[in-house]
PDB file of N, CA and C in Angstrom:
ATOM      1  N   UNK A   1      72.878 -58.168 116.138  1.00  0.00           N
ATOM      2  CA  UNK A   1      73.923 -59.161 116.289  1.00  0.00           C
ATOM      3  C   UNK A   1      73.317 -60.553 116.177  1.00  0.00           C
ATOM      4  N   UNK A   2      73.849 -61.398 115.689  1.00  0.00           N
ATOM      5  CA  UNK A   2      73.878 -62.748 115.470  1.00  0.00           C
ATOM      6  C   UNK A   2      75.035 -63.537 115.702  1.00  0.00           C
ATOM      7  N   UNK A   3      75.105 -64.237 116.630  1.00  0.00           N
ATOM      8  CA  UNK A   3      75.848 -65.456 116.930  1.00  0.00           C
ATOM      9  C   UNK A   3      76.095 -66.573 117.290  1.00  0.00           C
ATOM     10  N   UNK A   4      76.527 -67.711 116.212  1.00  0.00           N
ATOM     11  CA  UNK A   4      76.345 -68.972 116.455  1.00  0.00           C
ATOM     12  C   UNK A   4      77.549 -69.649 116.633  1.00  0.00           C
ATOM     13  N   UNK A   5      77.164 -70.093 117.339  1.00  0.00           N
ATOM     14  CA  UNK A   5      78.345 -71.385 117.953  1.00  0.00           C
ATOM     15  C   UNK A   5      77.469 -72.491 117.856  1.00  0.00           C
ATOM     16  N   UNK A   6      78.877 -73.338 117.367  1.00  0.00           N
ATOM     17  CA  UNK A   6      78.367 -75.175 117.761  1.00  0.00           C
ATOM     18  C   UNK A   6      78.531 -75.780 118.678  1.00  0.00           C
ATOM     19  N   UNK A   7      78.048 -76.335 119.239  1.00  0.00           N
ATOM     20  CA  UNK A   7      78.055 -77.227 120.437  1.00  0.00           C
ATOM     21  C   UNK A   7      78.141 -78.332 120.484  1.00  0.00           C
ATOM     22  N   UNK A   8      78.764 -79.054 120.475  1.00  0.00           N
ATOM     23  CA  UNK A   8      78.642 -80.477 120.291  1.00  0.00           C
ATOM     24  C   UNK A   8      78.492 -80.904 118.779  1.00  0.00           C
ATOM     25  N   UNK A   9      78.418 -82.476 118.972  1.00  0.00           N
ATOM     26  CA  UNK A   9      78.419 -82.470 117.127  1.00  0.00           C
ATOM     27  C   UNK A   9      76.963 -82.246 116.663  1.00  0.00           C
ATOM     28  N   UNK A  10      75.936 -82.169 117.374  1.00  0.00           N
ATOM     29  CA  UNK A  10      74.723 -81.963 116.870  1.00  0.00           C
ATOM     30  C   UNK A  10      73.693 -80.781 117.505  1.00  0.00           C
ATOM     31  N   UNK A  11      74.484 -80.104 117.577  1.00  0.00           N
ATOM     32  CA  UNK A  11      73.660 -78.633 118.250  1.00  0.00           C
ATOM     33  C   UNK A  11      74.317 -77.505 118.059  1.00  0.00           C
ATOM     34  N   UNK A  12      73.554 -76.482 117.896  1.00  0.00           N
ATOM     35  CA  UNK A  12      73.562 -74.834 117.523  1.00  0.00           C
ATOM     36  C   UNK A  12      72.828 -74.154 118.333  1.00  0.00           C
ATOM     37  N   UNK A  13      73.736 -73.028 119.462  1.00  0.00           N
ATOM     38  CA  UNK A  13      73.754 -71.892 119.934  1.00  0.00           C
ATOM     39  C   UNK A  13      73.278 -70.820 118.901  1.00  0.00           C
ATOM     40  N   UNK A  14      72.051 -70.408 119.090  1.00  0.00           N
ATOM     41  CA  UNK A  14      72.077 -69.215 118.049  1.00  0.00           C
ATOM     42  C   UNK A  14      71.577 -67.670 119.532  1.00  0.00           C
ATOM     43  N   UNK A  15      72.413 -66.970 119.006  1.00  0.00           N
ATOM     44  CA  UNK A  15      72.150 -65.675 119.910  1.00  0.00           C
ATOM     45  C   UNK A  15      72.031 -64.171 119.033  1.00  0.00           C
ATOM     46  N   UNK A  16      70.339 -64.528 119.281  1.00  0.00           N
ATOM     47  CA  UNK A  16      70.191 -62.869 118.456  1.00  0.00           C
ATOM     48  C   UNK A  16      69.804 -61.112 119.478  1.00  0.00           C
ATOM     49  N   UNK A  17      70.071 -60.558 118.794  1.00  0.00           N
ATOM     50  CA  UNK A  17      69.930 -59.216 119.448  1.00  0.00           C
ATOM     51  C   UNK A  17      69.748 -57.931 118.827  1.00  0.00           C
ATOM     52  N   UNK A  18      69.150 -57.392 118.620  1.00  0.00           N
ATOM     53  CA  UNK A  18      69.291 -56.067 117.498  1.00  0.00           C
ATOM     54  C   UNK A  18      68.848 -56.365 116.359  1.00  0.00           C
ATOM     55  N   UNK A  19      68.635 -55.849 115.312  1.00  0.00           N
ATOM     56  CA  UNK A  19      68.045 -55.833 114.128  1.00  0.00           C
ATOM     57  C   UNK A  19      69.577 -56.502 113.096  1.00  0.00           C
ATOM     58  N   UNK A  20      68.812 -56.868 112.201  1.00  0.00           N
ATOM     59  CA  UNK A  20      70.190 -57.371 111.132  1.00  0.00           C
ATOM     60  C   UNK A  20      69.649 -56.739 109.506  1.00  0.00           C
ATOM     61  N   UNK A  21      70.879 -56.069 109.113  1.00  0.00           N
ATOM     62  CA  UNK A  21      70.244 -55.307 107.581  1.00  0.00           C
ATOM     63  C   UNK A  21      70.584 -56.611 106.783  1.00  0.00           C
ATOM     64  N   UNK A  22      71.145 -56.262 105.416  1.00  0.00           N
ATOM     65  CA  UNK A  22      70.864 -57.552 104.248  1.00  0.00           C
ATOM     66  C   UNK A  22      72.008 -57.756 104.359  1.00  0.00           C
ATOM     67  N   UNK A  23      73.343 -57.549 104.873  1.00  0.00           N
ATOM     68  CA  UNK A  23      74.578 -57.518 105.379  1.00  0.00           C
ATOM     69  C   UNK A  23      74.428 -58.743 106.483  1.00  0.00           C
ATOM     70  N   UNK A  24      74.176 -58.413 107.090  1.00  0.00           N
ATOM     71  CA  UNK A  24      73.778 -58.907 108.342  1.00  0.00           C
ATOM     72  C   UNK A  24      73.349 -60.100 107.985  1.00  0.00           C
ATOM     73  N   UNK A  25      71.988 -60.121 107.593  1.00  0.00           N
ATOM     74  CA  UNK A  25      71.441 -61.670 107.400  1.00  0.00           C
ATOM     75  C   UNK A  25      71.913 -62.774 106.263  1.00  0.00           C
ATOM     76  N   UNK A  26      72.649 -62.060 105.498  1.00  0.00           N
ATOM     77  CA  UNK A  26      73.763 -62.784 104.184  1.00  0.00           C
ATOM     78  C   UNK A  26      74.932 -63.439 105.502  1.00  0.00           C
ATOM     79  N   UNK A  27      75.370 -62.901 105.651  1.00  0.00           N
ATOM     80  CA  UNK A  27      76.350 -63.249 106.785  1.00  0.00           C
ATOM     81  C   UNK A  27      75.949 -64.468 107.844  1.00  0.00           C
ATOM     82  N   UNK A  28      74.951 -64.006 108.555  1.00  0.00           N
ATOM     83  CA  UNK A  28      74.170 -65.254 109.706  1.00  0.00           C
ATOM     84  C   UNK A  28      73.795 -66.183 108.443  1.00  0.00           C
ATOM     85  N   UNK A  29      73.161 -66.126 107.675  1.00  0.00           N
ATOM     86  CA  UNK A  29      72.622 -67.352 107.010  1.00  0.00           C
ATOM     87  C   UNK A  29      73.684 -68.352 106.282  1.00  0.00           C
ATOM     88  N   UNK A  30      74.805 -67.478 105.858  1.00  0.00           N
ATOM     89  CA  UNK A  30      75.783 -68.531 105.547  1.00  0.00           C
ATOM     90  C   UNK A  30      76.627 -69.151 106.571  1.00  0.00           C
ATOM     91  N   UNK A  31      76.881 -68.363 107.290  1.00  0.00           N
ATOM     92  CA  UNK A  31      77.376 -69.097 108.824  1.00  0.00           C
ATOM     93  C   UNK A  31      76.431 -70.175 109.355  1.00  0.00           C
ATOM     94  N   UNK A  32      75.236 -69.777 110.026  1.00  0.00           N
ATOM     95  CA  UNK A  32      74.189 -71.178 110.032  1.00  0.00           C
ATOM     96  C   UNK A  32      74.194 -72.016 108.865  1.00  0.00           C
ATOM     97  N   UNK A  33      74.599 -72.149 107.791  1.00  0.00           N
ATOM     98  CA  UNK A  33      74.296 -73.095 106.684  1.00  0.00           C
ATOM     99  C   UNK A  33      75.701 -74.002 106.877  1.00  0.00           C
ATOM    100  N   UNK A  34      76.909 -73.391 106.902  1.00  0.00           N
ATOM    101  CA  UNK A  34      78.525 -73.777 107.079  1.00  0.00           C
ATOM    102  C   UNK A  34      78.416 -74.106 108.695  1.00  0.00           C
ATOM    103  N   UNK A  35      77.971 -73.766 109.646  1.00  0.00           N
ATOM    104  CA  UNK A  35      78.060 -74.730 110.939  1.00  0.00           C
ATOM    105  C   UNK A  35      77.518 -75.479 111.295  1.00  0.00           C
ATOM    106  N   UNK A  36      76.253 -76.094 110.050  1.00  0.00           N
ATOM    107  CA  UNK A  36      75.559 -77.074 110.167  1.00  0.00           C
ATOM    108  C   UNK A  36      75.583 -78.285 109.420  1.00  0.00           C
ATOM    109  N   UNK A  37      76.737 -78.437 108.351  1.00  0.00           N
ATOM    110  CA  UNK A  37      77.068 -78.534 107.120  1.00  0.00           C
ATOM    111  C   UNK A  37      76.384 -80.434 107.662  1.00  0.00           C
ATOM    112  N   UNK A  38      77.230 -80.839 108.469  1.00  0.00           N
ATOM    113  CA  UNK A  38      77.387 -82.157 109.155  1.00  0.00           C
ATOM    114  C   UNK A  38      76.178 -82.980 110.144  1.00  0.00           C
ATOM    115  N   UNK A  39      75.321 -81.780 110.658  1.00  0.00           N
ATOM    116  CA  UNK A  39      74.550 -82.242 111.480  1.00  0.00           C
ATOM    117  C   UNK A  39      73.544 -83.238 110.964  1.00  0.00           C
ATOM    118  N   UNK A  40      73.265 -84.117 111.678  1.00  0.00           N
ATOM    119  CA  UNK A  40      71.738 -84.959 111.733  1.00  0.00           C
ATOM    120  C   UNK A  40      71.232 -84.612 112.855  1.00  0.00           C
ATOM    121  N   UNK A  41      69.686 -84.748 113.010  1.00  0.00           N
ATOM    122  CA  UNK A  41      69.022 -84.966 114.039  1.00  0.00           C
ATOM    123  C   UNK A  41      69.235 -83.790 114.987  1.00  0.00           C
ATOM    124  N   UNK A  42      69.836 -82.956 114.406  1.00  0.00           N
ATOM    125  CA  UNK A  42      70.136 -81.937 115.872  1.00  0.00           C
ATOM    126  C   UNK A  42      69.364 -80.682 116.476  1.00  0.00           C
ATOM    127  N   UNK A  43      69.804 -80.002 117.171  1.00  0.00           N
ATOM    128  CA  UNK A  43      69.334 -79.356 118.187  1.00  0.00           C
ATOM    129  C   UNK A  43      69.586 -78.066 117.958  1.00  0.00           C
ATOM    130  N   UNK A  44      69.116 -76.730 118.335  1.00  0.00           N
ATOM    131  CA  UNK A  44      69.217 -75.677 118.243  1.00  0.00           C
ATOM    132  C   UNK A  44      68.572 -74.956 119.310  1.00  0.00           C
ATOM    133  N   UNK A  45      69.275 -74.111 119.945  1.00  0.00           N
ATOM    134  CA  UNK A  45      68.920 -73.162 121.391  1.00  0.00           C
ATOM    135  C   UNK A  45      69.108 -71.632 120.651  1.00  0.00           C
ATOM    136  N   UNK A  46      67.825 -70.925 120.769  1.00  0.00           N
ATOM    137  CA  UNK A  46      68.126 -69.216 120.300  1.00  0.00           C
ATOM    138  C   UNK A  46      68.071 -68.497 121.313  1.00  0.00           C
ATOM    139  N   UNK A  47      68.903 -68.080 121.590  1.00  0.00           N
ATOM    140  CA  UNK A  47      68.479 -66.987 122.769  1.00  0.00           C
ATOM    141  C   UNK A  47      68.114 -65.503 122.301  1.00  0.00           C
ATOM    142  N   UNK A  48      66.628 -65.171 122.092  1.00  0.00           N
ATOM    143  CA  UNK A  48      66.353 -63.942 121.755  1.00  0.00           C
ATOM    144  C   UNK A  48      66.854 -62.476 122.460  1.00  0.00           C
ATOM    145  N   UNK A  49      67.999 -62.153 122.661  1.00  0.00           N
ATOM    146  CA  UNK A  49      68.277 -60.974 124.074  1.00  0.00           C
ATOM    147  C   UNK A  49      67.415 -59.791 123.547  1.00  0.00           C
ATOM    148  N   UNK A  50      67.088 -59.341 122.726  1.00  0.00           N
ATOM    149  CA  UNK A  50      66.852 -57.739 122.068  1.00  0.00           C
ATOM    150  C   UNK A  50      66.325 -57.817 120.794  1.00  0.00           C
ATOM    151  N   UNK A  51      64.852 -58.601 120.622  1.00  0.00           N
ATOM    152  CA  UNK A  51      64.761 -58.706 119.440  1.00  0.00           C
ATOM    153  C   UNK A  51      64.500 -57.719 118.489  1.00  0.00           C
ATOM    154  N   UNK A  52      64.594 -56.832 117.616  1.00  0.00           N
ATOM    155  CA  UNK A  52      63.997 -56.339 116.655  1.00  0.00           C
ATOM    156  C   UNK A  52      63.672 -56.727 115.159  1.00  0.00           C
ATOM    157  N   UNK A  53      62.767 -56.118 115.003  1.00  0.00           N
ATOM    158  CA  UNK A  53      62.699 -57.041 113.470  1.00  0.00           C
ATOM    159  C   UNK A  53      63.847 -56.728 112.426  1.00  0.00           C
ATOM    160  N   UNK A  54      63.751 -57.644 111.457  1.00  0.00           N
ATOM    161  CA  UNK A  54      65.086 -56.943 110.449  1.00  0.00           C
ATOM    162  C   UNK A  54      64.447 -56.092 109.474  1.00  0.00           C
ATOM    163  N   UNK A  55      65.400 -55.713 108.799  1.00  0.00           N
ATOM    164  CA  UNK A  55      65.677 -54.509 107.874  1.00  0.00           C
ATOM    165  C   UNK A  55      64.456 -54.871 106.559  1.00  0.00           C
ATOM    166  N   UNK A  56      63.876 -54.632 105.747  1.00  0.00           N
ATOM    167  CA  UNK A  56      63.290 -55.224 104.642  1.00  0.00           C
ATOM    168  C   UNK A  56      64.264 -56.112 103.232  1.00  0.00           C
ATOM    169  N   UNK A  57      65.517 -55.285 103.675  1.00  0.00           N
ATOM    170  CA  UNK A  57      66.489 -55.589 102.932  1.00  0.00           C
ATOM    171  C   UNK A  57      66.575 -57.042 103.247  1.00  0.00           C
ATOM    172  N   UNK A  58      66.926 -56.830 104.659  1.00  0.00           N
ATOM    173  CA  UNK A  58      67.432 -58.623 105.386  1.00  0.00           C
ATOM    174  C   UNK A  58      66.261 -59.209 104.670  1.00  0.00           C
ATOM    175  N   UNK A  59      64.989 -59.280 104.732  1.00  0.00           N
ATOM    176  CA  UNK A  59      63.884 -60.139 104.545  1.00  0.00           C
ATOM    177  C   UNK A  59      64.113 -60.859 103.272  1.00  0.00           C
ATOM    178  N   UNK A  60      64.120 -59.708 102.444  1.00  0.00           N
ATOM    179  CA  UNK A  60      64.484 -60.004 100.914  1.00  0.00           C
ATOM    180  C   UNK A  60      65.191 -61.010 100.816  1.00  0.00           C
ATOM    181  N   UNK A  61      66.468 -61.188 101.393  1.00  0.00           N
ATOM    182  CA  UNK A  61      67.717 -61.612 101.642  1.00  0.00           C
ATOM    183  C   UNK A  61      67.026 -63.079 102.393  1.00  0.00           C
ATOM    184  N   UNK A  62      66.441 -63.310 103.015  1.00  0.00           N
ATOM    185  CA  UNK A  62      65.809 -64.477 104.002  1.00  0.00           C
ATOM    186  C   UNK A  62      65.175 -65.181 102.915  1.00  0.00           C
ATOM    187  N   UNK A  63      63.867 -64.387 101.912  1.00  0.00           N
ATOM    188  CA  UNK A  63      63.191 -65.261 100.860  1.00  0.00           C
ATOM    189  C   UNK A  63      63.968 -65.521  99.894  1.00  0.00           C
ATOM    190  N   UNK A  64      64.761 -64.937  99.189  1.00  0.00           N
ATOM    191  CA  UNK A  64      65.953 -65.524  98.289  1.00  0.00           C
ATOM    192  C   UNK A  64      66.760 -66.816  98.690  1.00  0.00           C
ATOM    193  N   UNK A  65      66.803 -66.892  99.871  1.00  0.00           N
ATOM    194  CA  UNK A  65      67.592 -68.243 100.432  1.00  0.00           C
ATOM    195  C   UNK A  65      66.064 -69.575 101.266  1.00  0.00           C
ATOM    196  N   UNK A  66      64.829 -69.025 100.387  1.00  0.00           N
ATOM    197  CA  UNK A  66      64.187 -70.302 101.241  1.00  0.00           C
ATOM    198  C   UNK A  66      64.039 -71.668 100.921  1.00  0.00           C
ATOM    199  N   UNK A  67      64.103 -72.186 100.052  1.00  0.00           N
ATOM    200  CA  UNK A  67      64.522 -73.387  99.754  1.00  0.00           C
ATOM    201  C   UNK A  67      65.488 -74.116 100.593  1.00  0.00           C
ATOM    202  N   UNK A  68      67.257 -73.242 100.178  1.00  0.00           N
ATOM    203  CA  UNK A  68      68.503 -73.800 100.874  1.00  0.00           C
ATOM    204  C   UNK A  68      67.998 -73.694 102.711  1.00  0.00           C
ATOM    205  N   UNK A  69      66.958 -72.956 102.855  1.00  0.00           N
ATOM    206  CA  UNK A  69      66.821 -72.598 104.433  1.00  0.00           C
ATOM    207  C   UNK A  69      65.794 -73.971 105.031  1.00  0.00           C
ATOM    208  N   UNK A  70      65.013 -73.884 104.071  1.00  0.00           N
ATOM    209  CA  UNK A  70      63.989 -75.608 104.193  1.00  0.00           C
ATOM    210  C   UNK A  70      64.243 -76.869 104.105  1.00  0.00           C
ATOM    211  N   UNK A  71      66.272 -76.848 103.509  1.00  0.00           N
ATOM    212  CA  UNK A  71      66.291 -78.165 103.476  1.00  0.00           C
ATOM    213  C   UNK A  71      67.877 -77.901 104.597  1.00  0.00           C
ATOM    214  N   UNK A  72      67.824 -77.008 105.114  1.00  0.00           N
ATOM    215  CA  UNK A  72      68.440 -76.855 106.428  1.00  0.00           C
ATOM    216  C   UNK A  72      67.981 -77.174 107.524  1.00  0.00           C
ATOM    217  N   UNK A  73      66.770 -77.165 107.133  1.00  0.00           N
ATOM    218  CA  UNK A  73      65.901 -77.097 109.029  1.00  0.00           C
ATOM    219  C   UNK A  73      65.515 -78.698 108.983  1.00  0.00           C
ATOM    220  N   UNK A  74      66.177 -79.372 107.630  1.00  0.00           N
ATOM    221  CA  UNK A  74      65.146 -80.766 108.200  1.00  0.00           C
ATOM    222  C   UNK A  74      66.148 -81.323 109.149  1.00  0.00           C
ATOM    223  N   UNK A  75      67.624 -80.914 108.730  1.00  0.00           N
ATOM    224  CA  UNK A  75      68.542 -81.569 109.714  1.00  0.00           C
ATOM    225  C   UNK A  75      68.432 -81.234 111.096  1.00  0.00           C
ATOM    226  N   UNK A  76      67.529 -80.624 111.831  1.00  0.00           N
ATOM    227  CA  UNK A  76      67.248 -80.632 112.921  1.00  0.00           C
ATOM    228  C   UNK A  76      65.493 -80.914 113.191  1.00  0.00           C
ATOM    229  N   UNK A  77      65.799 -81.799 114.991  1.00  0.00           N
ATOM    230  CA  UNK A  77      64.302 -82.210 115.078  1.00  0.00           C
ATOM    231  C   UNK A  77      63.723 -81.614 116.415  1.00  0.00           C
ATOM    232  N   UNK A  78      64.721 -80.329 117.165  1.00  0.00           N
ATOM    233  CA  UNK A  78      64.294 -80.002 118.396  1.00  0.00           C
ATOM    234  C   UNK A  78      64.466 -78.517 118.296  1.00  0.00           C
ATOM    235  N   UNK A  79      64.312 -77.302 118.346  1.00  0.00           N
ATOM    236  CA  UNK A  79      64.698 -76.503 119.076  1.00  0.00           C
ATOM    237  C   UNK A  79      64.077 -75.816 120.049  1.00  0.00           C
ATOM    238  N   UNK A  80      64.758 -75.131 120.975  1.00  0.00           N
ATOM    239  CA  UNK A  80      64.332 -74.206 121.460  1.00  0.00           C
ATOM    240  C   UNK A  80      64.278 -72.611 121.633  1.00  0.00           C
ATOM    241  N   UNK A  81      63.273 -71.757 122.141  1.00  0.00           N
ATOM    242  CA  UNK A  81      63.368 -69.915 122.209  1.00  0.00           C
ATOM    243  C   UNK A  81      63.613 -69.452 123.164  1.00  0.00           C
ATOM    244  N   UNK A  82      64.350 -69.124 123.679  1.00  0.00           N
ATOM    245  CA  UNK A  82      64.806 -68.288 124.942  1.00  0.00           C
ATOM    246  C   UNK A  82      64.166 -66.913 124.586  1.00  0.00           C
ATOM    247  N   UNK A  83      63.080 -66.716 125.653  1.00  0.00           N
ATOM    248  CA  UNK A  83      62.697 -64.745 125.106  1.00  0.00           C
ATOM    249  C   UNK A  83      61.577 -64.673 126.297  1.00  0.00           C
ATOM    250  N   UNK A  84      61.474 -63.174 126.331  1.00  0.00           N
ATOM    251  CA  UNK A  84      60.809 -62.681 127.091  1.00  0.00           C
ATOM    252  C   UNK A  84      59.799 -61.933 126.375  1.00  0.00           C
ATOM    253  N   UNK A  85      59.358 -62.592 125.276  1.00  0.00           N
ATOM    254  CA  UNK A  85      58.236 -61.577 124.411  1.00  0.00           C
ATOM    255  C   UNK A  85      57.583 -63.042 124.442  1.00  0.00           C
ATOM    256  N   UNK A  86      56.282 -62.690 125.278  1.00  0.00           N
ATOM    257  CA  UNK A  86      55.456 -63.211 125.028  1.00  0.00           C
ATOM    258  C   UNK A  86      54.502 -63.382 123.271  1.00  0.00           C
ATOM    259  N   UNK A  87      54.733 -62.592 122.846  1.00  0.00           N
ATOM    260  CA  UNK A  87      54.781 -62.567 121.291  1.00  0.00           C
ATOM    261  C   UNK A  87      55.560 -63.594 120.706  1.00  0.00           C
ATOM    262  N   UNK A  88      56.369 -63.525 120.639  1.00  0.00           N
ATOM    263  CA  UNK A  88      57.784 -64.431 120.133  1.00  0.00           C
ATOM    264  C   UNK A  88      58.048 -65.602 120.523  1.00  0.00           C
ATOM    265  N   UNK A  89      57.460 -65.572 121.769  1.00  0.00           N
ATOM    266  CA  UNK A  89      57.212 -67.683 121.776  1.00  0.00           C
ATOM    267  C   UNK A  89      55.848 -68.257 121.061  1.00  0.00           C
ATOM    268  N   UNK A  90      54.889 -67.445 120.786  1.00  0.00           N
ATOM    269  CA  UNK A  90      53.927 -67.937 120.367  1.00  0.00           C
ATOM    270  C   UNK A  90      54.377 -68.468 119.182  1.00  0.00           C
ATOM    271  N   UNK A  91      54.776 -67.450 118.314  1.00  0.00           N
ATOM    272  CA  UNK A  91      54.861 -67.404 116.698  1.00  0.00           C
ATOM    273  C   UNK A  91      56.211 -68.228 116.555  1.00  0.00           C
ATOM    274  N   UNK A  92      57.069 -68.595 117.552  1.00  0.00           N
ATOM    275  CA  UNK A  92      58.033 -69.568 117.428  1.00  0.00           C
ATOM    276  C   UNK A  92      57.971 -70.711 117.316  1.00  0.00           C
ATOM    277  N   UNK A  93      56.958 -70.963 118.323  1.00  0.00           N
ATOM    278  CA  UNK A  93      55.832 -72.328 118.666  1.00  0.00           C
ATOM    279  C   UNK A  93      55.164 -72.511 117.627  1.00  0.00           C
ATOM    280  N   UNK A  94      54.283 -72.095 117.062  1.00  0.00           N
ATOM    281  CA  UNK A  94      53.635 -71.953 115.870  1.00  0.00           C
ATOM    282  C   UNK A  94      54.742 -72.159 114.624  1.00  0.00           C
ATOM    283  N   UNK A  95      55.576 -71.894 114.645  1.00  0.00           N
ATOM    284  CA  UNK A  95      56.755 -72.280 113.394  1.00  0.00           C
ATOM    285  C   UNK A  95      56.812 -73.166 113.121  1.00  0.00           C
ATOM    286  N   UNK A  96      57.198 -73.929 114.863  1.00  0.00           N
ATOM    287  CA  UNK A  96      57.264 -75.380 114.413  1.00  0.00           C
ATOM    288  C   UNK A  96      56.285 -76.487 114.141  1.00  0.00           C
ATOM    289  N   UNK A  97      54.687 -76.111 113.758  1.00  0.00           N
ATOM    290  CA  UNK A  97      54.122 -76.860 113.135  1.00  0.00           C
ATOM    291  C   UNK A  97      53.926 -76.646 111.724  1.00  0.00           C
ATOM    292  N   UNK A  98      54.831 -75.575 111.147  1.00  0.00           N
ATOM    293  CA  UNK A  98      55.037 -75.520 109.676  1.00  0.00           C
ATOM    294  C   UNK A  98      56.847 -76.170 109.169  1.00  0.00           C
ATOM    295  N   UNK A  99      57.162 -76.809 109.928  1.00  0.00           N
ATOM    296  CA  UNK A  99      58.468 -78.119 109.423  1.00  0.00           C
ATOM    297  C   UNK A  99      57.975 -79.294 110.216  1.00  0.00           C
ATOM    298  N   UNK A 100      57.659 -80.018 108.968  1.00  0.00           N
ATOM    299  CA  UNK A 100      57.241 -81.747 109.990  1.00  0.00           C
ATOM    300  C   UNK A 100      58.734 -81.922 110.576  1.00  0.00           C
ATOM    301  N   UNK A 101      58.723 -82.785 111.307  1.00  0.00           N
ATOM    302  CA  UNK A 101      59.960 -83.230 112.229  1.00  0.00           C
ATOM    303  C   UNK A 101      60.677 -82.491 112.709  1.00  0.00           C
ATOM    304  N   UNK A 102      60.226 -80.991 113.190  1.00  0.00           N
ATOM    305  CA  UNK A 102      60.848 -80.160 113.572  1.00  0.00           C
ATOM    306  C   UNK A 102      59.696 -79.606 115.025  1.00  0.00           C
ATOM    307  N   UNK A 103      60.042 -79.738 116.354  1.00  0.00           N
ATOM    308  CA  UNK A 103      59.497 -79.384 117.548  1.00  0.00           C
ATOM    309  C   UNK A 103      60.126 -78.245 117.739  1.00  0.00           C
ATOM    310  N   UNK A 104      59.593 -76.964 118.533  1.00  0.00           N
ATOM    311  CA  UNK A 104      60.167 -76.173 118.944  1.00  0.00           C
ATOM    312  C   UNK A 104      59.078 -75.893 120.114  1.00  0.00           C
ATOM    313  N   UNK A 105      59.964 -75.664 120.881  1.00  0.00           N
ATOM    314  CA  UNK A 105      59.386 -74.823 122.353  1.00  0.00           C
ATOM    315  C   UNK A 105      59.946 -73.597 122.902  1.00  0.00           C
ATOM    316  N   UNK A 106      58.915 -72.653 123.630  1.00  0.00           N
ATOM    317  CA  UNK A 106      59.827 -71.521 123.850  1.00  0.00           C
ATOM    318  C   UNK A 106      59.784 -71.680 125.171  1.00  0.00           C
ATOM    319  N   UNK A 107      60.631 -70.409 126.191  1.00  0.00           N
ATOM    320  CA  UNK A 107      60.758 -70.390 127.277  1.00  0.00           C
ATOM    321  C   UNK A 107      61.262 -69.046 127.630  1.00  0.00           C
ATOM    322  N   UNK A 108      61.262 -68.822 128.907  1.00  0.00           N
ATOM    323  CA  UNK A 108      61.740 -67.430 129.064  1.00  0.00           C
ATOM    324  C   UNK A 108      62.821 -67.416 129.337  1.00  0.00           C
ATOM    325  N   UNK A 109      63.458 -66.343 129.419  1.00  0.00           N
ATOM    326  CA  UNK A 109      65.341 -66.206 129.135  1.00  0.00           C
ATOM    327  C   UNK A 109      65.399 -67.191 130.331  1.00  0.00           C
ATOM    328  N   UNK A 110      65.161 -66.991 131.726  1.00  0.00           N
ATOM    329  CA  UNK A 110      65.568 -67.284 133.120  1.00  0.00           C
ATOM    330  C   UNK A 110      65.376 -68.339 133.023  1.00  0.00           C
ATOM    331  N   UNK A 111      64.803 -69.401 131.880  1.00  0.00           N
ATOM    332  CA  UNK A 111      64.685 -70.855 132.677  1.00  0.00           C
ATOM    333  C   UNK A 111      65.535 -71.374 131.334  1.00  0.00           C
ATOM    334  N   UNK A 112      66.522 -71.200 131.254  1.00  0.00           N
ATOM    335  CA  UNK A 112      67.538 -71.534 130.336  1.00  0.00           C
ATOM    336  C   UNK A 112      67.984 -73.070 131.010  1.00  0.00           C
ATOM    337  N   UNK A 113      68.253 -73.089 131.876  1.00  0.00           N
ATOM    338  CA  UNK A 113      67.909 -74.629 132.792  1.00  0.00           C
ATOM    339  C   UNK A 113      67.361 -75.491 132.198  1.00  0.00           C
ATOM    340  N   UNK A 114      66.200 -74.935 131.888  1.00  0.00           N
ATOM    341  CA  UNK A 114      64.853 -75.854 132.061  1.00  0.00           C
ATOM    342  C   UNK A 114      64.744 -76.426 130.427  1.00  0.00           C
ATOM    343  N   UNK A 115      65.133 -75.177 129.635  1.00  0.00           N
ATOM    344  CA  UNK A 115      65.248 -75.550 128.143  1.00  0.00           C
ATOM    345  C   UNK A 115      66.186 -76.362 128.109  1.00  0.00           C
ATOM    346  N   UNK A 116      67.263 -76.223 128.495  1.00  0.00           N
ATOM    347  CA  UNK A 116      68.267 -77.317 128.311  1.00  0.00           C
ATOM    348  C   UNK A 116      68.223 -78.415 128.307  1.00  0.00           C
ATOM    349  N   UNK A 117      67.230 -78.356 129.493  1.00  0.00           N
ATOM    350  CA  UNK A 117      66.616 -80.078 129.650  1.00  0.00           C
ATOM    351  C   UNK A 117      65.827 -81.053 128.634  1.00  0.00           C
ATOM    352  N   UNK A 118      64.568 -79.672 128.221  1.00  0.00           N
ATOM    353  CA  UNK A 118      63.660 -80.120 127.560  1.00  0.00           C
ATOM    354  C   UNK A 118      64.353 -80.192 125.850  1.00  0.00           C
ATOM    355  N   UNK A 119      65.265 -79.547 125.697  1.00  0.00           N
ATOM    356  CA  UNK A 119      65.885 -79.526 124.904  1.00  0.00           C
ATOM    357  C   UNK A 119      66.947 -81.172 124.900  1.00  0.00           C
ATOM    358  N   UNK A 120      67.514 -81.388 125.148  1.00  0.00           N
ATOM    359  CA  UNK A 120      68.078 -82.319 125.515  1.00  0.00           C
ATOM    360  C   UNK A 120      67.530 -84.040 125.239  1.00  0.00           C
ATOM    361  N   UNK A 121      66.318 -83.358 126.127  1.00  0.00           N
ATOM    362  CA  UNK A 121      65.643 -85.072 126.216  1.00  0.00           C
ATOM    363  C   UNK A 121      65.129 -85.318 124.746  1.00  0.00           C
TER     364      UNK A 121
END
């Protein structure tokens, strides 16, 4: 599952869970591309609940769209990872020194608080 909501005029709720086939990630990626259409400068919160990896199909489906996906991410300059895989904040963290102007921090689900904040400021 994938689900995004907007929040405000410059922030995105993204909530993943479960694996996504090439169905799946055709779907989330045009939805994230169409609920971001407007943003500057904005913000993004993922909450990882259940991660699994995707399908090979989805992947396929992910590198076919990387360009339109690279000049998506410049419109944002913060996000954050909600997860409890110590794995998955690393390599999240690590993401964000491959988009200049793009920070990301992770955190664990329970301090959703705390991201908000750091998210925020």
């Amino acid at each position: 599952m994938y689900k995004i909501t907007r929040v405000g005029d410059d922030r995105l709720d993204i909530e993943m869970s479960g694996s996504l086939d090439a169905d799946g990630m055709r779907t989330a990626l045009d939805e994230l591309v169409g609920k971001s259409e407007d943003i500057e400068n904005g913000k993004m919160l993922y909450d990882v609940v259940d991660f699994r990896l995707p399908t090979l199909s989805a992947i396929v489906i992910e590198f076919s769209r990387l360009v339109p996906m690279l000049r998506l991410m410049k419109k944002f300059n913060r996000a954050t990872v909600l997860t409890d895989k110590t794995w998955l904040k690393k390599i999240s963290e690590f993401e964000g020194t491959l988009y200049p102007g793009l920070e990301i921090k992770a955190f664990d689900r329970d301090k959703r608080a705390i991201a908000e904040v750091w998210l925020s400021s």
